[in-house]
Protein backbone atom coordinates (compact mmCIF):
# COMPACT_ATOMS: atom_id res chain seq x y z
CA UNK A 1 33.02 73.80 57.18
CA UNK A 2 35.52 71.77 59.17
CA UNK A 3 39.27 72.32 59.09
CA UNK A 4 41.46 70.18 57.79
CA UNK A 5 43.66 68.68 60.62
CA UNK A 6 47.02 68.32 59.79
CA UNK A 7 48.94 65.23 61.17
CA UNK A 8 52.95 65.64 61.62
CA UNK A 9 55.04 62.67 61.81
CA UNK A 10 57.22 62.63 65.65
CA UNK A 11 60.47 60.38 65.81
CA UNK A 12 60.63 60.30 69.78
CA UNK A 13 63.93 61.63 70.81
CA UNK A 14 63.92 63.74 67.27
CA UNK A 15 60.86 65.83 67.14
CA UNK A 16 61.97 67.89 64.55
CA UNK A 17 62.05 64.88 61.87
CA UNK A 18 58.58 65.47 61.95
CA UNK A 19 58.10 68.90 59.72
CA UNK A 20 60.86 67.43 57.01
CA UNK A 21 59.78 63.84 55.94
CA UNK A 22 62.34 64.15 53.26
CA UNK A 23 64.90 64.29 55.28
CA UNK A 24 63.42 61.08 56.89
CA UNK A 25 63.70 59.41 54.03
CA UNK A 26 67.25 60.08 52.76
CA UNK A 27 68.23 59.12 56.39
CA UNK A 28 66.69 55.82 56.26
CA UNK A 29 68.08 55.07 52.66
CA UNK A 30 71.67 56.30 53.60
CA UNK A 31 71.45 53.92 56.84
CA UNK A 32 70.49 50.57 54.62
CA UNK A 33 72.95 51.31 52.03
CA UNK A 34 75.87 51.71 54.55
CA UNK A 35 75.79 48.11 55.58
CA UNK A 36 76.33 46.20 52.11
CA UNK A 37 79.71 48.77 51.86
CA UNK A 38 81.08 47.92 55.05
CA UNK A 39 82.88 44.75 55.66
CA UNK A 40 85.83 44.24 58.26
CA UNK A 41 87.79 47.77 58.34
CA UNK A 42 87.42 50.20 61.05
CA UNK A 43 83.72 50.68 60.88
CA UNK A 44 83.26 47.10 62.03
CA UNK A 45 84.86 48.25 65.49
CA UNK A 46 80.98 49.95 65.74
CA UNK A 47 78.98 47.62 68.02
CA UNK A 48 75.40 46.95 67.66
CA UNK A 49 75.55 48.09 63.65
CA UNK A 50 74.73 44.96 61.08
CA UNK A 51 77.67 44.44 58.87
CA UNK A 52 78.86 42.55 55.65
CA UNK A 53 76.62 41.25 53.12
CA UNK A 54 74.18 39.27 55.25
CA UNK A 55 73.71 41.91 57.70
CA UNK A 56 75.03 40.16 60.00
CA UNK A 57 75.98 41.78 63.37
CA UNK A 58 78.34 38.70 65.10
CA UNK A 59 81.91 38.62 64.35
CA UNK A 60 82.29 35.31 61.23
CA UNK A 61 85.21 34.22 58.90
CA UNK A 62 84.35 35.17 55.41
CA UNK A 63 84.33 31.74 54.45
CA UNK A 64 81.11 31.49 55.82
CA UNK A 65 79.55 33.78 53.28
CA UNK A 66 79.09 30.67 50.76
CA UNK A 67 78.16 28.30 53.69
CA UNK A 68 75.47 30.59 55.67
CA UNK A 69 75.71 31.17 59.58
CA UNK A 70 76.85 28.25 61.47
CA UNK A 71 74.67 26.14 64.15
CA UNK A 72 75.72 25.63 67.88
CA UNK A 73 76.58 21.82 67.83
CA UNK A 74 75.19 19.51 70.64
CA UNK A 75 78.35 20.01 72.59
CA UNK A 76 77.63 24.00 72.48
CA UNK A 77 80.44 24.61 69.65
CA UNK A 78 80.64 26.15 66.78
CA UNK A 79 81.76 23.68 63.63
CA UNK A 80 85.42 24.58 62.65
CA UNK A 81 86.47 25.59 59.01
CA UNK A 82 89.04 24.68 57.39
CA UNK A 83 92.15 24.84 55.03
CA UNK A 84 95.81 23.11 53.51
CA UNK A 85 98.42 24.67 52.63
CA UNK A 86 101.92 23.08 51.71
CA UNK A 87 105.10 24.88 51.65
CA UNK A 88 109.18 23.33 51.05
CA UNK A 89 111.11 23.30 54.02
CA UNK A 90 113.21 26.52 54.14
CA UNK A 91 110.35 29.05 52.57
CA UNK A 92 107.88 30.88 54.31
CA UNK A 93 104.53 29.58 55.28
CA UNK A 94 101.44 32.05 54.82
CA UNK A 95 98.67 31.26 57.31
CA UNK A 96 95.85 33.62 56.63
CA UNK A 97 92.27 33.94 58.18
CA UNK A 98 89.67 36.59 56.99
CA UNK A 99 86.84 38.18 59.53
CA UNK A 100 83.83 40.40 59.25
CA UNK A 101 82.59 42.48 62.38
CA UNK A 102 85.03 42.01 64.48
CA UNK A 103 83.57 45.01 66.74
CA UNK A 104 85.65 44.42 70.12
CA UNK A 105 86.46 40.81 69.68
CA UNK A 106 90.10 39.69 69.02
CA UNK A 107 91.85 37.36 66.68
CA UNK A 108 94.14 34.63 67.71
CA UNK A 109 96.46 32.55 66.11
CA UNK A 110 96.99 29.22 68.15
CA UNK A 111 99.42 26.32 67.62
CA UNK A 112 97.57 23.13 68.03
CA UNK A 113 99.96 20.84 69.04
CA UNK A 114 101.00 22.72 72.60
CA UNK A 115 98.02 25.37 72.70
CA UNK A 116 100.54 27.68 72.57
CA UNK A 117 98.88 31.12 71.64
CA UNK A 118 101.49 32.81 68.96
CA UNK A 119 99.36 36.18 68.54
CA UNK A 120 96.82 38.09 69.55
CA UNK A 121 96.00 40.78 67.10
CA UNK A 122 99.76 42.28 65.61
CA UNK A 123 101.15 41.47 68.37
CA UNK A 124 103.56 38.26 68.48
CA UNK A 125 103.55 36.14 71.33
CA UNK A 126 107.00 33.46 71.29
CA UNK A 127 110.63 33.70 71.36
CA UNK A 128 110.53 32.01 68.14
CA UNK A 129 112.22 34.93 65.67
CA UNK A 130 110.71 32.90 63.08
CA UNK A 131 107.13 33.85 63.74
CA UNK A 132 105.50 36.96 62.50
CA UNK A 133 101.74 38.64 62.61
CA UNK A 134 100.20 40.78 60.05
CA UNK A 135 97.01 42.69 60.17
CA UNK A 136 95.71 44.18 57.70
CA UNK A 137 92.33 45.86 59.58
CA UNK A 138 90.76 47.61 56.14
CA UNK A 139 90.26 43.98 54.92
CA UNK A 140 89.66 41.92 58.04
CA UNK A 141 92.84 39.97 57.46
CA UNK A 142 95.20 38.39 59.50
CA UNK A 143 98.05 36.75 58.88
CA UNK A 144 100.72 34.16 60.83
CA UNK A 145 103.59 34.52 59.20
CA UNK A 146 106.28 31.70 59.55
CA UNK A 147 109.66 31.94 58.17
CA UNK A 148 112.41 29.05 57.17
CA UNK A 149 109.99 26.53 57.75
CA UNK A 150 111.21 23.31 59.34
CA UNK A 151 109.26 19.79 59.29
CA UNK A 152 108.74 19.84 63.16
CA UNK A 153 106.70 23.47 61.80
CA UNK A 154 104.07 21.10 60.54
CA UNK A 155 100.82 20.57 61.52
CA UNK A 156 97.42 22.20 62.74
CA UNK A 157 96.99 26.22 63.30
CA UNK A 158 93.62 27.64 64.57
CA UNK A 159 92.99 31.06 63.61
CA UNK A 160 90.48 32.12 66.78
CA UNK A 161 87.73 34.92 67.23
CA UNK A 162 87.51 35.96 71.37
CA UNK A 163 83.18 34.83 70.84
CA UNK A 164 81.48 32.61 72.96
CA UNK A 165 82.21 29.88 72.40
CA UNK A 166 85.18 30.79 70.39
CA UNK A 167 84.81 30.46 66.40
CA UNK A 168 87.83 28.46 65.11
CA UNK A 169 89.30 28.52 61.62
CA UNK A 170 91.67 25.40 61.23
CA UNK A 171 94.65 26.26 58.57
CA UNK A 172 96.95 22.73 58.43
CA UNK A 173 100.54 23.35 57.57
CA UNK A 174 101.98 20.76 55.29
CA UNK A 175 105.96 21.02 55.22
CA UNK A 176 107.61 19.07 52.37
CA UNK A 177 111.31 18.19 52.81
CA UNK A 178 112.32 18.18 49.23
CA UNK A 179 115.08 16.03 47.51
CA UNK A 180 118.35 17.69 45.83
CA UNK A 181 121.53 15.81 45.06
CA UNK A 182 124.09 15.56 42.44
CA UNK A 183 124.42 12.41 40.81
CA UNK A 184 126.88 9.76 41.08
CA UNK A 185 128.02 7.21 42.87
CA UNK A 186 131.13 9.09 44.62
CA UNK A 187 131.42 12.10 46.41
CA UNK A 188 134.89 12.68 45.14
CA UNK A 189 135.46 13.23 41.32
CA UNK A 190 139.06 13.21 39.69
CA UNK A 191 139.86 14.41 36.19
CA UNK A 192 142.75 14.84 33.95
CA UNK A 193 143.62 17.92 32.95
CA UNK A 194 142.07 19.39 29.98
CA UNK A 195 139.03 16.83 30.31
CA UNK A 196 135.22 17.99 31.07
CA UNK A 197 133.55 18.14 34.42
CA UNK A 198 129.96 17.27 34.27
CA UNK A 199 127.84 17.19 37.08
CA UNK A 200 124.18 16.71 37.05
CA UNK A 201 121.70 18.03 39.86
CA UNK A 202 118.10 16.61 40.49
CA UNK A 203 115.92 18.61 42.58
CA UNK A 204 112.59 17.18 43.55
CA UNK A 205 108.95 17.93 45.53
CA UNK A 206 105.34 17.64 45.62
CA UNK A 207 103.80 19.64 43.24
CA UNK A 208 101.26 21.01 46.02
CA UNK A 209 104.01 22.72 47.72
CA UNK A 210 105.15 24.78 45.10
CA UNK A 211 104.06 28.45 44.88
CA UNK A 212 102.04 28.68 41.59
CA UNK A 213 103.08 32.49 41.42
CA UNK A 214 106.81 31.72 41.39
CA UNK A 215 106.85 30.36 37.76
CA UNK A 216 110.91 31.24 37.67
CA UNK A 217 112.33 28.57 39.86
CA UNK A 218 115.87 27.57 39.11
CA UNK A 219 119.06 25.94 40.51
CA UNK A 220 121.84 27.63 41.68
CA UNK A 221 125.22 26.07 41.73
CA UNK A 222 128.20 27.13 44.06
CA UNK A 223 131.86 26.47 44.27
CA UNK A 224 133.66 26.20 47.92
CA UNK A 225 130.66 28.11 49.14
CA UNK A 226 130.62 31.44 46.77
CA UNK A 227 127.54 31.07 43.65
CA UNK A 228 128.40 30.67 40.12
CA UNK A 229 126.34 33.29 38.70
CA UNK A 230 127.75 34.19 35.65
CA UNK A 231 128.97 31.55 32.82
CA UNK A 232 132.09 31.78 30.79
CA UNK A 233 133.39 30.40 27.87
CA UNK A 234 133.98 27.16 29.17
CA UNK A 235 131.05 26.64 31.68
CA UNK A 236 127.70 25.95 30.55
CA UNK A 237 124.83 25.41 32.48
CA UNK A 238 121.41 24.58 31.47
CA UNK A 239 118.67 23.97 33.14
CA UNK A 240 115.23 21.92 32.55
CA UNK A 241 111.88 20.92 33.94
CA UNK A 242 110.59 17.70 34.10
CA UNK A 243 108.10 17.77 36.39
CA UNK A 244 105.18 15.45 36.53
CA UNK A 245 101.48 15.43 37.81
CA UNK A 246 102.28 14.10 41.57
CA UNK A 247 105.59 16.47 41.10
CA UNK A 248 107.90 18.94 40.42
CA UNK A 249 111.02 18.40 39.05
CA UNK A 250 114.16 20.42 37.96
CA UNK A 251 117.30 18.83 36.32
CA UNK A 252 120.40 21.20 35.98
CA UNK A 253 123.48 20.66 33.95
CA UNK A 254 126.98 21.92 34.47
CA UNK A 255 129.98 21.09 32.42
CA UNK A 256 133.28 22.55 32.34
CA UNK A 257 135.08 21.97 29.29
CA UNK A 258 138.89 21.68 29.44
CA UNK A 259 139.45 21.84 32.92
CA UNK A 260 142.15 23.08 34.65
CA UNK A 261 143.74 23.05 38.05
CA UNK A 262 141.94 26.43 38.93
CA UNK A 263 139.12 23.80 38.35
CA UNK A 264 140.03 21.56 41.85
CA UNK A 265 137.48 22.58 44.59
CA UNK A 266 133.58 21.32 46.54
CA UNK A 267 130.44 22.05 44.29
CA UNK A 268 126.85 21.76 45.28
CA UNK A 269 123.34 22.91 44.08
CA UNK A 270 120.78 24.75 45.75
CA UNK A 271 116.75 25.33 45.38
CA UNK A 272 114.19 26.64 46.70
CA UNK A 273 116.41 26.84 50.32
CA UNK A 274 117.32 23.07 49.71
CA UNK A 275 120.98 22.14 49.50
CA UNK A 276 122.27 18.96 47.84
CA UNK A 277 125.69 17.68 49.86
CA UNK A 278 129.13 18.71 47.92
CA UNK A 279 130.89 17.08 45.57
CA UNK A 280 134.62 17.49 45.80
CA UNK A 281 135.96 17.87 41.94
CA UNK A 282 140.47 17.15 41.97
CA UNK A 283 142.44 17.88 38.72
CA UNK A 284 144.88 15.72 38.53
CA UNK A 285 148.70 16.77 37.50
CA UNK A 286 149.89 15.34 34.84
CA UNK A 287 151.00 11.98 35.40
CA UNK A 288 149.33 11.89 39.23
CA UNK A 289 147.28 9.04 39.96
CA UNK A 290 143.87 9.58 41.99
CA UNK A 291 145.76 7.15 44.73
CA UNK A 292 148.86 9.72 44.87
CA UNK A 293 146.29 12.37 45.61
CA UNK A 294 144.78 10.56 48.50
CA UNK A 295 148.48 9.63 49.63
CA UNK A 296 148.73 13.59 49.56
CA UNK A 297 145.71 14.41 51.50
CA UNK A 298 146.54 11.90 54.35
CA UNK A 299 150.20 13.11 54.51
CA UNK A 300 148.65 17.15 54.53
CA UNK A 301 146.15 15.94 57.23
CA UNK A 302 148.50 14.29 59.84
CA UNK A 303 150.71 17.20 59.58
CA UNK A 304 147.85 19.50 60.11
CA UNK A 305 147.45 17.35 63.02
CA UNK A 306 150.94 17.38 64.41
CA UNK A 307 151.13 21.69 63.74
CA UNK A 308 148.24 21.40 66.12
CA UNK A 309 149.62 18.91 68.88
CA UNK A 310 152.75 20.85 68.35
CA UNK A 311 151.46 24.84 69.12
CA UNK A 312 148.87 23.24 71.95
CA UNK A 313 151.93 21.49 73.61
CA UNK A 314 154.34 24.65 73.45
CA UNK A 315 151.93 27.00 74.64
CA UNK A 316 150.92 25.77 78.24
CA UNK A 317 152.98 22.45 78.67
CA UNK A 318 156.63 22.70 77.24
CA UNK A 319 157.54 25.52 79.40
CA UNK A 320 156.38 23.62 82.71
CA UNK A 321 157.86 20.30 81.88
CA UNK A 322 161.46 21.87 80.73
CA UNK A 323 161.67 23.75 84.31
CA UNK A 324 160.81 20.61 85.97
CA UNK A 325 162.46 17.50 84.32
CA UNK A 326 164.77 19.11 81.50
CA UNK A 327 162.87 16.62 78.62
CA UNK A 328 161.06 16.53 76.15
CA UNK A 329 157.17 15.72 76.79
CA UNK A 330 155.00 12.73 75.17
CA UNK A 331 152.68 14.75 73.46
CA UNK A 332 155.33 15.77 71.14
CA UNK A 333 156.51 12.19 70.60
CA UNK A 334 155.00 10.86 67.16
């Protein structure tokens, strides 16, 4: 009797969705399966699209995956996160923030203790050489950089997101200066010849500031400035560590057996970019006393001195007095 109506589905805008439902359908599952894959990397820079694995569509630090979306304080804020990090003085610091949907926002890293803004994205902003920015944008990361860390280096770094308000991630730098010397009482060390050198170098920090991936720390020793890096058959050097819960500790060994003249000259230890202050190793001749030796140095000193006096005089002053008096000046007078 009647015909059967038939009924067609109409997307407004897309009216021919409506004669292939199936196509609906693989649309709709393709569009809620593309935002669990992406994250932070260049599809985040789409606006309006939810992102990362809450579906979120405002830019967050990843941190906030474990502690859900944050709550506008009283004040109209956003609660900071946070981090430590510890570093020895002399290595480089790693300050690293991670976001999802960024879109069109930008990152910042800030210096707390002047404001001073030290990047904005890759690019640096300070005359500082010392100070570096890496993005990574696949991963959302971004990355201060600071190298040959010094103690005044230490301190508060906010890793900032352009929102508003701004969203803050708080990294605080801890820089450890740590302790290196060689012991003994005296910084100069006479020996007969033929005797052994030993010298003994302690290097010391907090355990926290060591680099758990650099398991192959060791101590380097040096002689008038140039490293000892290879042994021979009377130099041995061992090396051990001692550290303990609250630290880390490295104690190095160096002996010279049978030393000779050759032998004479300033040692020091380094690790980890510390330096330990030099230890100045004489050989005595035979029969010399460690008081002749000092007699020695004064004597090679003041006429280091007197050379000096002596070529400073003779270059701008002899030739004026001689023209005008005929004698000879003071400063040549000892």
């Amino acid at each position: 009797m009647g015909r059967r109506s038939s009924q067609h589905v109409v997307v407004v805008g897309v009216p021919w969705l409506g004669q292939n439902r199936k196509w609906v359908g693989i649309a709709l599952i393709i569009s809620g399966l593309l935002p669990l894959t992406a994250t932070g990397g260049p599809s985040a820079n789409i606006v309006g699209l939810p992102l990362g694995p809450g579906l979120r569509m405002d830019p967050y630090f990843v941190e906030e995956d474990n502690l859900g979306p944050p709550e506008l304080s009283s004040s109209g804020t956003f609660p900071t996160l946070m981090r430590n990090i510890s570093v020895n003085a002399g290595q480089t610091a790693f300050l690293e923030c991670q976001v999802r949907n960024l879109g069109a926002k930008r990152v910042l890293w800030v210096r707390h203790r002047d404001v001073h803004i030290l990047s904005v994205g890759p690019n640096t902003f300070t005359n500082d050489p010392r100070f570096y920015s890496r993005v990574y944008d696949d991963e959302g990361i971004f990355i201060l950089e600071i190298r040959k860390t010094v103690k005044l280096d230490e301190g508060p770094y906010e890793c900032q997101i352009s929102t508003k308000p701004t969203k803050t991630f708080l990294v605080n730098l801890h820089v450890t200066v740590p302790s290196i010397r060689i012991s003994g009482e005296s910084s100069i060390r006479h020996l007969e010849q033929h005797s052994s050198l030993n010298l003994t170098c302690t290097f010391t920090t907090e355990e926290s500031a060591t680099n758990p991936q650099e398991t192959n720390h060791q101590v380097t020793w040096f002689k008038n400035g140039q490293m000892i890096s290879h042994p021979g058959k009377r130099l041995t050097i061992f090396t051990k560590d001692q550290s303990e819960l609250s630290s880390y500790t490295l104690v190095s060994h160096f002996v010279i057996d049978g030393v000779t003249l050759e032998d004479s000259g300033s040692y020091h230890c380094e690790s980890m970019a510390s330096r330990s202050d030099p230890v100045r190793v004489h050989v005595l001749v035979d029969g010399e006393s460690p008081n002749a030796w000092k007699t020695n140095g004064a004597i090679a000193a003041l006429t280091t001195t007197l050379t000096t006096r002596y070529h400073d005089c003779t270059t701008w002053i002899l030739p004026i007095w001689l023209i005008l008096v005929h004698k000879v000046p003071e400063c040549l007078w000892i």
